[in-house]
Protein backbone atom coordinates (compact mmCIF):
# COMPACT_ATOMS: atom_id res chain seq x y z
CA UNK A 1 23.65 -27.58 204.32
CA UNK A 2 20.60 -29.21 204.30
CA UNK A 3 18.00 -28.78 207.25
CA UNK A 4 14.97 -30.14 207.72
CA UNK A 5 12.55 -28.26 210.10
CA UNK A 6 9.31 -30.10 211.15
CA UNK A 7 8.77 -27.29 214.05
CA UNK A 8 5.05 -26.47 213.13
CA UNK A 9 2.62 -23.66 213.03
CA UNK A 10 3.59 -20.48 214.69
CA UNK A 11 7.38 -21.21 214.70
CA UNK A 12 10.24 -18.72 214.20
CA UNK A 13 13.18 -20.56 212.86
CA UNK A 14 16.39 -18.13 212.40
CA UNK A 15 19.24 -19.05 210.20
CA UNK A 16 22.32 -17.62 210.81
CA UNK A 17 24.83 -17.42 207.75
CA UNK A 18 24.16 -18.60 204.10
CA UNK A 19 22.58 -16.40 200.77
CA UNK A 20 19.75 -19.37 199.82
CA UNK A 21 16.53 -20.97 201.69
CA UNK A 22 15.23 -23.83 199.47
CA UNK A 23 11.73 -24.55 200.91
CA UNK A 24 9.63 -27.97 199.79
CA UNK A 25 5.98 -28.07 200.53
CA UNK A 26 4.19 -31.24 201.14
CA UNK A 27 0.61 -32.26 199.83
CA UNK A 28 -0.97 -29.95 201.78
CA UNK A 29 0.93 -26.85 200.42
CA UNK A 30 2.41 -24.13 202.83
CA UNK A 31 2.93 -20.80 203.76
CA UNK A 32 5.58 -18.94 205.17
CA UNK A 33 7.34 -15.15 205.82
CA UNK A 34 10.31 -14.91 204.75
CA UNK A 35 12.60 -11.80 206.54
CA UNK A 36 15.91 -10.94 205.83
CA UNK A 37 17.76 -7.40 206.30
CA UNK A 38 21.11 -6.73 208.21
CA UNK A 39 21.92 -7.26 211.26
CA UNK A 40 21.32 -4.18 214.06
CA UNK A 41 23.46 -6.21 216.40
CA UNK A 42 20.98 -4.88 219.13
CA UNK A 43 19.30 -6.77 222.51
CA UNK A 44 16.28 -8.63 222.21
CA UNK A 45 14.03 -9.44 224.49
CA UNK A 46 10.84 -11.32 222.75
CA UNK A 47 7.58 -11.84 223.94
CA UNK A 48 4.24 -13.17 221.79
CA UNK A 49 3.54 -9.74 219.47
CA UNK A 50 5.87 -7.74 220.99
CA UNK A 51 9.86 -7.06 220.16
CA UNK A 52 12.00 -5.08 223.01
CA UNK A 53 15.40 -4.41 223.49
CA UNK A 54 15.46 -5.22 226.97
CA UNK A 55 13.26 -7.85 229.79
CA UNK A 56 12.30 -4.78 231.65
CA UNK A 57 10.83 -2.16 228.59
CA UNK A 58 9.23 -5.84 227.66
CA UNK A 59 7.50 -5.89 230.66
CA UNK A 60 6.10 -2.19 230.46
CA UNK A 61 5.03 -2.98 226.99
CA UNK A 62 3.04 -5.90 228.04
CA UNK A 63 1.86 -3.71 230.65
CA UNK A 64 0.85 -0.41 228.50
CA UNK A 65 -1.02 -3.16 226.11
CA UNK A 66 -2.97 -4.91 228.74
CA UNK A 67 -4.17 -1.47 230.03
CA UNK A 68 -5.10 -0.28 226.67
CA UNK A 69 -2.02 2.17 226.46
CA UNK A 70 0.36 0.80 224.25
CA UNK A 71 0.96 3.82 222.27
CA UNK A 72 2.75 3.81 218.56
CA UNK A 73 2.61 7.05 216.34
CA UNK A 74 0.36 8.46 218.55
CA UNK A 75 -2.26 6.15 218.33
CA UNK A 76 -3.91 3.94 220.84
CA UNK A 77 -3.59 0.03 219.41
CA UNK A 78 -6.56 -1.98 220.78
């Protein structure tokens, strides 16, 4: 299958079945993350930086990071 994706900076594109990504760059070059791993076949509920399973844990994250609490490893993140 061929796809062409003009959806610009800052986009997450997911693909869901296949085992190749052919990528062309224009004259300008480009540069891109490429992710793959298994599916966890888990909620997501997605919100600028931050990755939840649900809207509501979401919301408390965006919460916690806004008050300077957002807590990982025991570790503030500022």
């Amino acid at each position: 299958m061929h796809l062409r994706d003009e959806s610009g900076n800052r986009t997450l594109v997911v693909f869901d079945s296949g085992d190749e990504v052919v990528v062309q760059a224009g004259d300008q070059g480009i540069r891109f993350l490429l992710i793959s791993g298994a599916p966890i076949k888990e909620p997501v509920a997605w919100h600028g930086p931050i990755v939840m399973n649900t809207h509501e844990e979401l919301v408390q994250a965006v919460r916690d990071l806004q008050n300077g609490t957002f807590i990982k490893d025991n570790a503030i993140i500022r």
